[in-house]
C-alpha atoms as a PDB file:
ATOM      1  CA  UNK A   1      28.308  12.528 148.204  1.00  0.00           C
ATOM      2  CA  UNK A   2      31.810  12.112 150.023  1.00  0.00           C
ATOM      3  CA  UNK A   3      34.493  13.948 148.595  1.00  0.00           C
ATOM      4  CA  UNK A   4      37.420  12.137 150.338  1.00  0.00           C
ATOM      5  CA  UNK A   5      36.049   8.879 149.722  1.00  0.00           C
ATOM      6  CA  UNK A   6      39.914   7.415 150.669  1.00  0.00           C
ATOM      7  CA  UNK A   7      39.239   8.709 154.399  1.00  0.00           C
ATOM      8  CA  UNK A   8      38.390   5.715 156.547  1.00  0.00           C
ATOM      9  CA  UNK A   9      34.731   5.347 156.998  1.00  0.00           C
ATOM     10  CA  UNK A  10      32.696   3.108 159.251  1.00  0.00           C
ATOM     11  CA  UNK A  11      32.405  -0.618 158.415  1.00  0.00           C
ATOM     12  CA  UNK A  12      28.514  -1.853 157.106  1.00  0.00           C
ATOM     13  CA  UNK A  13      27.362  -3.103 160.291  1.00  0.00           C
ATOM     14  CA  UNK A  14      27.963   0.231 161.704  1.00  0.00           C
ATOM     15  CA  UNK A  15      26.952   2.749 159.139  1.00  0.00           C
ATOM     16  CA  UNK A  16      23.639   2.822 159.335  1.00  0.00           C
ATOM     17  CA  UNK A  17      23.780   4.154 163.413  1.00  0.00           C
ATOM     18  CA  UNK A  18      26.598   6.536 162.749  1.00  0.00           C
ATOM     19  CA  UNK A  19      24.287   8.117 160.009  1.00  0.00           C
ATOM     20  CA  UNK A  20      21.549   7.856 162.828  1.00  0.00           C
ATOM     21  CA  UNK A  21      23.692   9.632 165.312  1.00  0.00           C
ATOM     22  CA  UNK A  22      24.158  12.397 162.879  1.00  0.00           C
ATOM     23  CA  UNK A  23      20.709  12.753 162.071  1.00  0.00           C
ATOM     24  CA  UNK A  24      19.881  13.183 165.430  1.00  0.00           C
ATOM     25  CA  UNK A  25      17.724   9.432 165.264  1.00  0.00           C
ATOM     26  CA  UNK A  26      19.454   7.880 167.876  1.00  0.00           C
ATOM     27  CA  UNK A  27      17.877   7.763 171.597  1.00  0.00           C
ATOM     28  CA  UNK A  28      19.641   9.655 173.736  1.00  0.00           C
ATOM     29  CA  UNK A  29      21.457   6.638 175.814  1.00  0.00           C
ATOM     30  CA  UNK A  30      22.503   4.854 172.560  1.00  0.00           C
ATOM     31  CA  UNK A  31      23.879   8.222 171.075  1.00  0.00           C
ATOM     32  CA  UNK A  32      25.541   9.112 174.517  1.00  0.00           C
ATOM     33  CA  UNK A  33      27.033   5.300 174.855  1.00  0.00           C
ATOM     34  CA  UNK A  34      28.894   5.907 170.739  1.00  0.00           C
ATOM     35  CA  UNK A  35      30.342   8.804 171.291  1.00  0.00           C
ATOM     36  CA  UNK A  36      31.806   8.027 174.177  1.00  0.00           C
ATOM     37  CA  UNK A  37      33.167   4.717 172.231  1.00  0.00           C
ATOM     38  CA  UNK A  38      34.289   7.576 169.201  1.00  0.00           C
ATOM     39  CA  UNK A  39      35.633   9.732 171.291  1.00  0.00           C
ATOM     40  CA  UNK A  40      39.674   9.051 170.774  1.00  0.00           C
ATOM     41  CA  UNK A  41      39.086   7.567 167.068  1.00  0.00           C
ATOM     42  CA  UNK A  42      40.560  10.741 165.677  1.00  0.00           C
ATOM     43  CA  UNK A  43      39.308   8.905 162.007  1.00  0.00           C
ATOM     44  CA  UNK A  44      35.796   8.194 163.028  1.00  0.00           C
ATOM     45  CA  UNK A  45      35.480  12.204 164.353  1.00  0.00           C
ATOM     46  CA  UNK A  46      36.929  13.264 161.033  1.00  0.00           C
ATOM     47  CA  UNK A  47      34.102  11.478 159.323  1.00  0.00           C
ATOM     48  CA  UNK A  48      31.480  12.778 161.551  1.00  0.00           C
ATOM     49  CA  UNK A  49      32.564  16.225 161.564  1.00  0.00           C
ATOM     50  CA  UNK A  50      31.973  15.516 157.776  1.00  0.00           C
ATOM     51  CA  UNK A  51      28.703  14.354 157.966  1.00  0.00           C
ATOM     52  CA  UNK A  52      28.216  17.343 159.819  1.00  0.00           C
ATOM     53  CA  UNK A  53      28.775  19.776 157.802  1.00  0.00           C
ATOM     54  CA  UNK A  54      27.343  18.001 154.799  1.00  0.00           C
ATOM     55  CA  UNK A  55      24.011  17.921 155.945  1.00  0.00           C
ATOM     56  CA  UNK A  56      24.051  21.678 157.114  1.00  0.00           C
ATOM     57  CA  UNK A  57      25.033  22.494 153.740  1.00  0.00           C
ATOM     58  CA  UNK A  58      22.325  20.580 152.443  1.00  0.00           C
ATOM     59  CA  UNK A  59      19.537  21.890 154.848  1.00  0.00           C
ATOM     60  CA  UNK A  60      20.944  25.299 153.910  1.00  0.00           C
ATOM     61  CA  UNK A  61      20.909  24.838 150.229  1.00  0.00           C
ATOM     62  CA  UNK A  62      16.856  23.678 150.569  1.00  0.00           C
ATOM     63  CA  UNK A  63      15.841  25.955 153.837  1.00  0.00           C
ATOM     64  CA  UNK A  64      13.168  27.917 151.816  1.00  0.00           C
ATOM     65  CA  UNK A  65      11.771  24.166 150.754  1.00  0.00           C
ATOM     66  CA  UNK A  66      11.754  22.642 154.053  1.00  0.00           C
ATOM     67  CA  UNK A  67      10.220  25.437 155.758  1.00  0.00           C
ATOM     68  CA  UNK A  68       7.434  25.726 152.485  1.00  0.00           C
ATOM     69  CA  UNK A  69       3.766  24.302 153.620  1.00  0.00           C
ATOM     70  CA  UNK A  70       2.905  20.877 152.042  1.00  0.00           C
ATOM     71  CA  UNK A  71       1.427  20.881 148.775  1.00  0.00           C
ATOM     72  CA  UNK A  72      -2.350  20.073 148.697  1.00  0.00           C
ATOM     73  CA  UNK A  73      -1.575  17.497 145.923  1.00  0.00           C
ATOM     74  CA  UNK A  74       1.385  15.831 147.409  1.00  0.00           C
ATOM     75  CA  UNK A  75      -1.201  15.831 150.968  1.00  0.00           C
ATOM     76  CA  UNK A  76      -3.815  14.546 149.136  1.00  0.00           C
ATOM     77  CA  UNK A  77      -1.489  12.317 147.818  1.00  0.00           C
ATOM     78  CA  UNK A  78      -0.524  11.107 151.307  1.00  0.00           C
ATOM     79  CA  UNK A  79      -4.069  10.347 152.616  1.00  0.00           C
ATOM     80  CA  UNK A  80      -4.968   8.666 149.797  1.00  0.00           C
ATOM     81  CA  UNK A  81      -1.997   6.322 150.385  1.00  0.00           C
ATOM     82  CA  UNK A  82      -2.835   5.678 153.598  1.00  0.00           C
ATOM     83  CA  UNK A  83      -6.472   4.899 153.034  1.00  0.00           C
ATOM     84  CA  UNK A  84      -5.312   2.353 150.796  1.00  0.00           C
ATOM     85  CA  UNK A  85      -3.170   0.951 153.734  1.00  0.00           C
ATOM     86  CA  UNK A  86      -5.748   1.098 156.464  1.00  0.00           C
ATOM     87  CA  UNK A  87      -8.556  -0.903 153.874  1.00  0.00           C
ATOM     88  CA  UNK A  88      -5.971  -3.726 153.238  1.00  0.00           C
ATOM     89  CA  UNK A  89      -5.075  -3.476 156.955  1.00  0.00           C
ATOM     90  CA  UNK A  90      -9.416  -3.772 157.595  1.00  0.00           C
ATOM     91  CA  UNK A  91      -9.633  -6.222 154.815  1.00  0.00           C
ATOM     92  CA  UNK A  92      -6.630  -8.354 156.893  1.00  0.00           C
ATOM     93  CA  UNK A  93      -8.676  -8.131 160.291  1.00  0.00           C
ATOM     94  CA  UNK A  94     -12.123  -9.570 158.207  1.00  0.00           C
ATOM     95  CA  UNK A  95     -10.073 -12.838 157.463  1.00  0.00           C
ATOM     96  CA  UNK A  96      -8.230 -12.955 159.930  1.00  0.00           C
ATOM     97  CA  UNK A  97     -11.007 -12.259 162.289  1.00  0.00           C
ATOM     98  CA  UNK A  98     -13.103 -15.634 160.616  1.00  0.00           C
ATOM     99  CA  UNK A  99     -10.202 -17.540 161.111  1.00  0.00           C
ATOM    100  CA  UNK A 100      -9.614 -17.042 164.688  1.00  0.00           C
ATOM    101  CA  UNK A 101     -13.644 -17.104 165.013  1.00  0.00           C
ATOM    102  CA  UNK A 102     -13.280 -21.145 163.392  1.00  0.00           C
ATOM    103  CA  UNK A 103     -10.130 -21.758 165.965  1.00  0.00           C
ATOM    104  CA  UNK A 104     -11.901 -20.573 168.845  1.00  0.00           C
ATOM    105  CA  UNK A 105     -15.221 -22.668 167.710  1.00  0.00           C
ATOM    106  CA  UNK A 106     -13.382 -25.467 167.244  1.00  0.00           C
ATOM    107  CA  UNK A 107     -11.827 -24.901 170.588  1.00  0.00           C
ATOM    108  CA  UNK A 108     -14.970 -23.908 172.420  1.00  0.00           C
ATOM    109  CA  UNK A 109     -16.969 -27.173 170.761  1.00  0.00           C
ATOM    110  CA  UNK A 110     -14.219 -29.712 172.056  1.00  0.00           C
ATOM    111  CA  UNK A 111     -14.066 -28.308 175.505  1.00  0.00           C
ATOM    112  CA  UNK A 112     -17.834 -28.482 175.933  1.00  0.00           C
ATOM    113  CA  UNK A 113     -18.322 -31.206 173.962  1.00  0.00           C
ATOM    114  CA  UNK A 114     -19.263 -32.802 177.718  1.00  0.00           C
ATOM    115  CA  UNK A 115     -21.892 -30.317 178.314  1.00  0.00           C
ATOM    116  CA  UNK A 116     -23.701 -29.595 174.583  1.00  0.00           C
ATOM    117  CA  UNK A 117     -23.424 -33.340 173.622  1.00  0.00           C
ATOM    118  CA  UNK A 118     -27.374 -33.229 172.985  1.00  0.00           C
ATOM    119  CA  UNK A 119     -26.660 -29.972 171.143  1.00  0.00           C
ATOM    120  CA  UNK A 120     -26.220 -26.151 171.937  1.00  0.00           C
ATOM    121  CA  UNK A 121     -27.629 -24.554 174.900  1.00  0.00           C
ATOM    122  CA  UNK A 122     -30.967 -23.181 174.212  1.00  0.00           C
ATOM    123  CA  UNK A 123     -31.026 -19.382 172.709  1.00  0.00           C
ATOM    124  CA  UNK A 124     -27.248 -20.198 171.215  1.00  0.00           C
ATOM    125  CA  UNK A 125     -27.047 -19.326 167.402  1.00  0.00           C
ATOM    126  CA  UNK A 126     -23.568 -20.766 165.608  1.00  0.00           C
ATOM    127  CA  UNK A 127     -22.823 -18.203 162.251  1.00  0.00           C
ATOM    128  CA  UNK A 128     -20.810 -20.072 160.125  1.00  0.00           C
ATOM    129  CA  UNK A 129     -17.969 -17.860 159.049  1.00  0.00           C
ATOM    130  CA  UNK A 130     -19.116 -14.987 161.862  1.00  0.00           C
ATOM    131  CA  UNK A 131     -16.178 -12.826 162.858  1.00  0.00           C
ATOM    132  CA  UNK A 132     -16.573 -12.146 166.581  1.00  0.00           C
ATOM    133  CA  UNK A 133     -17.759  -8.216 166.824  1.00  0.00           C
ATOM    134  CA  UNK A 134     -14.645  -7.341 168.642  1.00  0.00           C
ATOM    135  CA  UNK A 135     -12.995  -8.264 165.475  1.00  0.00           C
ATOM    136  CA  UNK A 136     -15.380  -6.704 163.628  1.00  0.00           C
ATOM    137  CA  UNK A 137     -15.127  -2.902 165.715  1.00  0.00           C
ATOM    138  CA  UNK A 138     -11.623  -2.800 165.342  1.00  0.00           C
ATOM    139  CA  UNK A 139     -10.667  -2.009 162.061  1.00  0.00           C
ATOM    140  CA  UNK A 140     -12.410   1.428 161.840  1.00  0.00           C
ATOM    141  CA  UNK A 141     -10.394   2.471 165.179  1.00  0.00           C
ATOM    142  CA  UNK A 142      -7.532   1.615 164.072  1.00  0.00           C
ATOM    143  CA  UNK A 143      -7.913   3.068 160.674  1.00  0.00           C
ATOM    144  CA  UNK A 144      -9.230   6.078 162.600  1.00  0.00           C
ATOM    145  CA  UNK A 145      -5.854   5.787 164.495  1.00  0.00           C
ATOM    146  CA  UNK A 146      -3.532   5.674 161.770  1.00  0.00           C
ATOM    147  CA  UNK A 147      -5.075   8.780 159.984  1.00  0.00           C
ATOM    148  CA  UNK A 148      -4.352  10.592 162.893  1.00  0.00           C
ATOM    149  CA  UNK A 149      -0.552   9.589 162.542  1.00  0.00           C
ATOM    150  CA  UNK A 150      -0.366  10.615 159.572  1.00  0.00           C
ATOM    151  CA  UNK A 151      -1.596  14.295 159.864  1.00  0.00           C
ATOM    152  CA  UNK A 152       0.680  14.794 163.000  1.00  0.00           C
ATOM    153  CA  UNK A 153       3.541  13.449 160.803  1.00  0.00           C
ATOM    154  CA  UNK A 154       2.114  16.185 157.864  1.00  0.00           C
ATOM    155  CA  UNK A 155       1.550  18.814 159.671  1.00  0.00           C
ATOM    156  CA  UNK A 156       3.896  18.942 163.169  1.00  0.00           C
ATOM    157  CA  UNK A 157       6.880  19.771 161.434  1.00  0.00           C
ATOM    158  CA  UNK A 158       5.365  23.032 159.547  1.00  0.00           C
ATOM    159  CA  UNK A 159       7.225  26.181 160.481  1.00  0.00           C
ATOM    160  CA  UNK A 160       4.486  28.683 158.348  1.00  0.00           C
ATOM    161  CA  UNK A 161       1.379  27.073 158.405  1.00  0.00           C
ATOM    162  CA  UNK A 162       0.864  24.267 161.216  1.00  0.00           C
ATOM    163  CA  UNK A 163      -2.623  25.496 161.813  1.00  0.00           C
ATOM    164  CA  UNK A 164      -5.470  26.691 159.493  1.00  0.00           C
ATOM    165  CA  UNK A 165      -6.575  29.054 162.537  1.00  0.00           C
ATOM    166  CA  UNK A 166      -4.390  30.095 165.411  1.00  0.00           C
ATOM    167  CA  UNK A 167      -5.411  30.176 169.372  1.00  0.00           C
ATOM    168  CA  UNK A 168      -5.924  33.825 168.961  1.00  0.00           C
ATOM    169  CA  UNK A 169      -9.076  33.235 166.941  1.00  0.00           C
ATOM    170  CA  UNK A 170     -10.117  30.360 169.420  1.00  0.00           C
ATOM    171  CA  UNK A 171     -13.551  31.006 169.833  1.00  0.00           C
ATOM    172  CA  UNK A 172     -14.002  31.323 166.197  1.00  0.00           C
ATOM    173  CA  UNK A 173     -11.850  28.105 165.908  1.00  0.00           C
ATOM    174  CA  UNK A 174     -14.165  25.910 168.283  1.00  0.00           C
ATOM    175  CA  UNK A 175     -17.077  27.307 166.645  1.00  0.00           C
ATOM    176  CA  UNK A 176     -15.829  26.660 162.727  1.00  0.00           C
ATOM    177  CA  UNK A 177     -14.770  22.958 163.634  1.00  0.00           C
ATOM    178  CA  UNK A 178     -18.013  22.390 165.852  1.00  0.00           C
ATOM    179  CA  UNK A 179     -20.213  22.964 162.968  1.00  0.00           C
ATOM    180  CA  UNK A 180     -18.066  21.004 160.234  1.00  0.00           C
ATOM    181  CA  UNK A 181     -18.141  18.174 162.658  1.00  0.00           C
ATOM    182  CA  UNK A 182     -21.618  18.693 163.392  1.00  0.00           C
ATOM    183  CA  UNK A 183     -20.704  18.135 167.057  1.00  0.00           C
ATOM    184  CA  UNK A 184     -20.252  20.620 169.690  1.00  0.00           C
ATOM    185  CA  UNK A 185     -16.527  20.545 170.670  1.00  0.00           C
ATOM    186  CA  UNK A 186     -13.729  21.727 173.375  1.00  0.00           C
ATOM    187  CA  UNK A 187     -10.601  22.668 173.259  1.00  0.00           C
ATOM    188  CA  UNK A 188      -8.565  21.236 176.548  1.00  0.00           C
ATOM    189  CA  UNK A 189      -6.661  23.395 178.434  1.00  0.00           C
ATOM    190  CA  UNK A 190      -3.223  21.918 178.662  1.00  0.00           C
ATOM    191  CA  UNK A 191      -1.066  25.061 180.108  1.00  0.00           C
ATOM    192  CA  UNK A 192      -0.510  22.810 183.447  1.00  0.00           C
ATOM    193  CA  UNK A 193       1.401  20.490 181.767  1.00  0.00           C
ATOM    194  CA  UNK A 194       3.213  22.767 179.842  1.00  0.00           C
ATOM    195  CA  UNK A 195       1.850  23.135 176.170  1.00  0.00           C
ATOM    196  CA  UNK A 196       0.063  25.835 175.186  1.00  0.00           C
ATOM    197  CA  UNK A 197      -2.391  25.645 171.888  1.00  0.00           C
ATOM    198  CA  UNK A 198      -0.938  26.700 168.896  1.00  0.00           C
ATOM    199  CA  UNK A 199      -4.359  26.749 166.914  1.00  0.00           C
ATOM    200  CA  UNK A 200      -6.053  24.171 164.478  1.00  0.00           C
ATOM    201  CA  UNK A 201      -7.355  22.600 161.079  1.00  0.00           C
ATOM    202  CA  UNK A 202     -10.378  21.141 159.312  1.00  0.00           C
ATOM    203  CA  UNK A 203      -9.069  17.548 157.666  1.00  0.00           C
ATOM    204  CA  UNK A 204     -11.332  14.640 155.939  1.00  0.00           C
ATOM    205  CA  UNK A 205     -12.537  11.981 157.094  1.00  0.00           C
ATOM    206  CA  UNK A 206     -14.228   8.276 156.496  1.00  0.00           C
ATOM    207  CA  UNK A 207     -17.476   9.781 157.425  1.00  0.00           C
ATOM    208  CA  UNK A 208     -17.145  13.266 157.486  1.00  0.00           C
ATOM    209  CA  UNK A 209     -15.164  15.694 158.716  1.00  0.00           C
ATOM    210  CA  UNK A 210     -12.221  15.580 161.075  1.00  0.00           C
ATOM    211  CA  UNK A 211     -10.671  17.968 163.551  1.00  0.00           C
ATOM    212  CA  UNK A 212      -6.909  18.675 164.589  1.00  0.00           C
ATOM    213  CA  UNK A 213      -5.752  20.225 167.627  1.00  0.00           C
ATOM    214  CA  UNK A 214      -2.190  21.630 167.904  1.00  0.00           C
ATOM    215  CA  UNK A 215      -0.425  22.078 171.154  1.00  0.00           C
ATOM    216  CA  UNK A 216       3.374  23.445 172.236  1.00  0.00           C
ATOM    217  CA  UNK A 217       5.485  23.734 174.793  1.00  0.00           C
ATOM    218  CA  UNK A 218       8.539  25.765 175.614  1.00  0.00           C
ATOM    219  CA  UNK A 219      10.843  23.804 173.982  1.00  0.00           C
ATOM    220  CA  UNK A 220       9.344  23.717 170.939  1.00  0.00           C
ATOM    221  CA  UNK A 221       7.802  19.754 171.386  1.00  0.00           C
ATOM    222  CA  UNK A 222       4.360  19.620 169.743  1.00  0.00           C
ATOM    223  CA  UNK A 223       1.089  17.138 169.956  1.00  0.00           C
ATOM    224  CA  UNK A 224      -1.801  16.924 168.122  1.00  0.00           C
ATOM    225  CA  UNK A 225      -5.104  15.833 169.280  1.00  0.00           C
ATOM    226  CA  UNK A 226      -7.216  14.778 166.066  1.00  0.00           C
ATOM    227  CA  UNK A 227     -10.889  13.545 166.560  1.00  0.00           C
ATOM    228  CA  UNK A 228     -13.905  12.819 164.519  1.00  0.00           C
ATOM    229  CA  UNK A 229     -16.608  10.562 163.820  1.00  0.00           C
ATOM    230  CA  UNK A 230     -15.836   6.528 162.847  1.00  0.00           C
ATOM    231  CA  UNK A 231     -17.252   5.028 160.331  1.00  0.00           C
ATOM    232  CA  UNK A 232     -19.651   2.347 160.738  1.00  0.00           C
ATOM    233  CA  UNK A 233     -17.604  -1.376 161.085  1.00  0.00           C
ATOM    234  CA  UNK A 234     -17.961  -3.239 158.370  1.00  0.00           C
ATOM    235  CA  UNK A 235     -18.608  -6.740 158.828  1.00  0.00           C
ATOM    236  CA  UNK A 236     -17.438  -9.686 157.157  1.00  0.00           C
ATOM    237  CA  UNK A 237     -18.670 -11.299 153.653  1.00  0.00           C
ATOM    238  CA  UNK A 238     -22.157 -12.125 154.452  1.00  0.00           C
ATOM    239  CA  UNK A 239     -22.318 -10.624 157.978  1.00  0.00           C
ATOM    240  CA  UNK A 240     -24.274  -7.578 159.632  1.00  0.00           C
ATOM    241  CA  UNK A 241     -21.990  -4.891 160.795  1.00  0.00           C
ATOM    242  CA  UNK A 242     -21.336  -4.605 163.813  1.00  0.00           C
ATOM    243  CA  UNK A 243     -23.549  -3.566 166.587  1.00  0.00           C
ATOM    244  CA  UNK A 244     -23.373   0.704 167.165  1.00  0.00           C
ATOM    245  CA  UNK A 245     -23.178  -0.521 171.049  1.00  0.00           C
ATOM    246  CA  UNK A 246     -19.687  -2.324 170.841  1.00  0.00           C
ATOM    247  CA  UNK A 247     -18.189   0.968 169.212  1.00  0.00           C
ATOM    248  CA  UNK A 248     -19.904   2.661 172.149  1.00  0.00           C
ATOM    249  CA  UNK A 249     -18.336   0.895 174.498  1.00  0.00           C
ATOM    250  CA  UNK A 250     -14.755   0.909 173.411  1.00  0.00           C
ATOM    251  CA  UNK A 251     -13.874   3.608 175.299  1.00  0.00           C
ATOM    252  CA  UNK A 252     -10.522   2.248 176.847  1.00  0.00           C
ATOM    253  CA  UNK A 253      -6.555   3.560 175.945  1.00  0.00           C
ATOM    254  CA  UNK A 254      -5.175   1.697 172.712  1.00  0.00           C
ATOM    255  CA  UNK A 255      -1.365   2.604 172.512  1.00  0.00           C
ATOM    256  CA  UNK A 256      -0.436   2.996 169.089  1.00  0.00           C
ATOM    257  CA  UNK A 257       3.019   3.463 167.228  1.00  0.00           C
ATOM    258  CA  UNK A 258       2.915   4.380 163.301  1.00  0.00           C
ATOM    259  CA  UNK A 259       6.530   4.905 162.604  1.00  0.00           C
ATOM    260  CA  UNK A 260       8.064   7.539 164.722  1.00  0.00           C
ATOM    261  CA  UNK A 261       4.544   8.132 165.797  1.00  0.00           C
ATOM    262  CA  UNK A 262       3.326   7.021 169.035  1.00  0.00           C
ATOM    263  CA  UNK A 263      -0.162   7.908 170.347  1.00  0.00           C
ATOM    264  CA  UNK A 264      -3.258   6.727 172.227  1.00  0.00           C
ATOM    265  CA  UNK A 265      -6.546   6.947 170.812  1.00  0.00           C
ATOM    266  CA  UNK A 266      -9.741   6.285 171.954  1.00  0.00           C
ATOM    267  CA  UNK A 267     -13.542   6.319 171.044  1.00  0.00           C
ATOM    268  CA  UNK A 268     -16.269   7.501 172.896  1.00  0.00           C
ATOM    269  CA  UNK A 269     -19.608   7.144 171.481  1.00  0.00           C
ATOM    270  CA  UNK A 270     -18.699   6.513 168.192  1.00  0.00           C
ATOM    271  CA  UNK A 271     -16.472   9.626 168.428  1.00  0.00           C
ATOM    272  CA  UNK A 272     -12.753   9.088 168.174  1.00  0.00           C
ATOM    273  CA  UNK A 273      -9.900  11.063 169.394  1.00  0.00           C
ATOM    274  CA  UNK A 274      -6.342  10.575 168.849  1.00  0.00           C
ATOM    275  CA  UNK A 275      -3.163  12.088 170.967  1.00  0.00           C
ATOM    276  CA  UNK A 276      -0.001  11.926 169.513  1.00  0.00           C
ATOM    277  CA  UNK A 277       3.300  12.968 169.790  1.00  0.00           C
ATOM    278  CA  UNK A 278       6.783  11.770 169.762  1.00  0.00           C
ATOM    279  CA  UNK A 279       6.832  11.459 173.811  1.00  0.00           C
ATOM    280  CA  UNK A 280       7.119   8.593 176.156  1.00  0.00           C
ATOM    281  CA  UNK A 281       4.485   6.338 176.485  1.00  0.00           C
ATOM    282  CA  UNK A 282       3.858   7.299 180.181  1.00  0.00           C
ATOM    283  CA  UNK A 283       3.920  11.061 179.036  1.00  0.00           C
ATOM    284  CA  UNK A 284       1.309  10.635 176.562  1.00  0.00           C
ATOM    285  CA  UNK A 285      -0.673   8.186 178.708  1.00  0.00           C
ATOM    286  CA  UNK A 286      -0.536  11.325 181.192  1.00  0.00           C
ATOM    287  CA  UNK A 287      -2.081  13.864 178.929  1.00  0.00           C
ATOM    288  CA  UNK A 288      -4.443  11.642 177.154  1.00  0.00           C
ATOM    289  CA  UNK A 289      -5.518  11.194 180.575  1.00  0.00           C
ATOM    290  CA  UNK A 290      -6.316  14.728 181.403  1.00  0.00           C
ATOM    291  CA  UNK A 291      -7.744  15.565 177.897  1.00  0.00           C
ATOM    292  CA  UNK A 292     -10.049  12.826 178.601  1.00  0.00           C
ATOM    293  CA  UNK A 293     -10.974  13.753 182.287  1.00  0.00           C
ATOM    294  CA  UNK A 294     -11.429  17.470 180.472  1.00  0.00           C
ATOM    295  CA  UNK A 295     -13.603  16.420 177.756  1.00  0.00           C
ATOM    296  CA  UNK A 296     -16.176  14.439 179.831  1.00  0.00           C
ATOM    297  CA  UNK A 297     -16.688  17.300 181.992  1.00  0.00           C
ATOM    298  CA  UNK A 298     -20.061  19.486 181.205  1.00  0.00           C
END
């Protein structure tokens, strides 16, 4: 793609972050601390100034693509892949799960041995090949979780069509999703921290339908709160799944980070919800915070 391919150019070990830096990839400190070490290399700015205006030529010569909406094949497409991720991801947890279950048996026997050497305490059942149930409940959050990544990553960067509805038509909005989800829902208010809702979407789910909030602020920074109803766990080869009450209960903060997607998601009552957006971790801690404070009210 160079033209001058004579002009000096940066070494291999270095290539890959002065790409980043034009690409914007960088964090701000590491992309502050190479320019400043570019500055004087009157070669190096020649090559960035370049890069520059190679990649405005190129977003100029495919504007009307990048700002079309997704394809419902190629989205399709892109959920489909990631089920396929998240059940070899759930299928991963099921083994691993027994074999951490057998470790922490064998563990568990030799420490007691002392105190069950006539035998188990009364009441105790051993399953051989039992994953614990906290193994068990996972895998349908995090698949849940990852979902969620992937329709901020589809749908955040869409200039036309980021929303099905917009937050003129709340009301309408609230009541669509709430009967598609079967599930009376709110919208939070975020205005005090500075994003206003854009509007929403109706998306698929493991077990029905699933709902995606979008939210902006001033600068143009946008999060998505997506939320919907988990599938059942399902347990391991032989094994019950798990008990409805231990994906009641999980009802803490899990950070997650799928790519350049960091959120927190959580699940309350078998109902998960999912905040994400490319924000500090204490930034999105904060306003999954206040959605959930918001939510549980009456």
């Amino acid at each position: 793609m160079d033209p001058h391919p004579s002009r000096p150019s940066p070494a291999d070990d270095t290539s890959a972050q002065w790409h980043a830096l034009v690409d914007g990839q960088l964090p701000p400190a590491e992309a502050s601390a190479l320019r400043q070490r570019l500055k004087d290399d009157a070669a190096a700015q020649d090559t960035l100034d370049r890069w520059h205006q190679q990649r405005t030529q190129l977003r100029a010569l495919h504007a009307d693509l990048l700002h079309a909406p997704v394809p419902d094949a190629l989205l399709q497409a892109a959920l489909h892949a990631a089920d396929r991720r998240t059940q070899q991801h759930a299928q991963w947890w099921r083994w691993g799960g027994m074999a951490a279950s057998v470790l922490a048996a064998f563990t568990l026997g030799w420490m007691g041995h002392g105190h069950w050497a006539g035998g188990p305490p009364a009441g105790t059942t051993l399953v051989h090949g039992a994953a614990p149930p906290w193994v068990v409940a996972a895998a349908p959050a995090q698949r849940f979780a990852h979902q969620a990544a992937v329709a901020h990553a589809v749908y955040q960067p869409e200039v036309r069509h980021p929303v099905e509805v917009t937050a003129a038509q709340q009301e309408h909005l609230v009541q669509w999703l709430s009967k598609r989800l079967n599930r009376p829902l709110k919208v939070p208010a975020l205005a005090a921290q500075g994003y206003e809702l854009v509007g929403g979407r109706l998306l698929p789910g493991d077990s029905g339908a699933r709902a995606q909030f979008m939210y902006q602020n001033s600068s143009g920074q946008r999060i998505t709160l997506y939320l919907g109803a988990l599938a059942p766990a399902v347990g391991a080869p032989g094994q019950a799944p798990a008990s409805p009450s231990v994906a009641a209960a999980a009802t803490a903060f899990q950070f997650t980070q799928e790519g350049p997607v960091p959120g927190f998601y959580w699940v309350d009552q078998g109902f998960g919800y999912a905040l994400s957006g490319q924000l500090s971790r204490a930034e999105l801690l904060a306003l999954a915070t206040v959605v959930y404070q918001q939510l549980q009210l009456p």
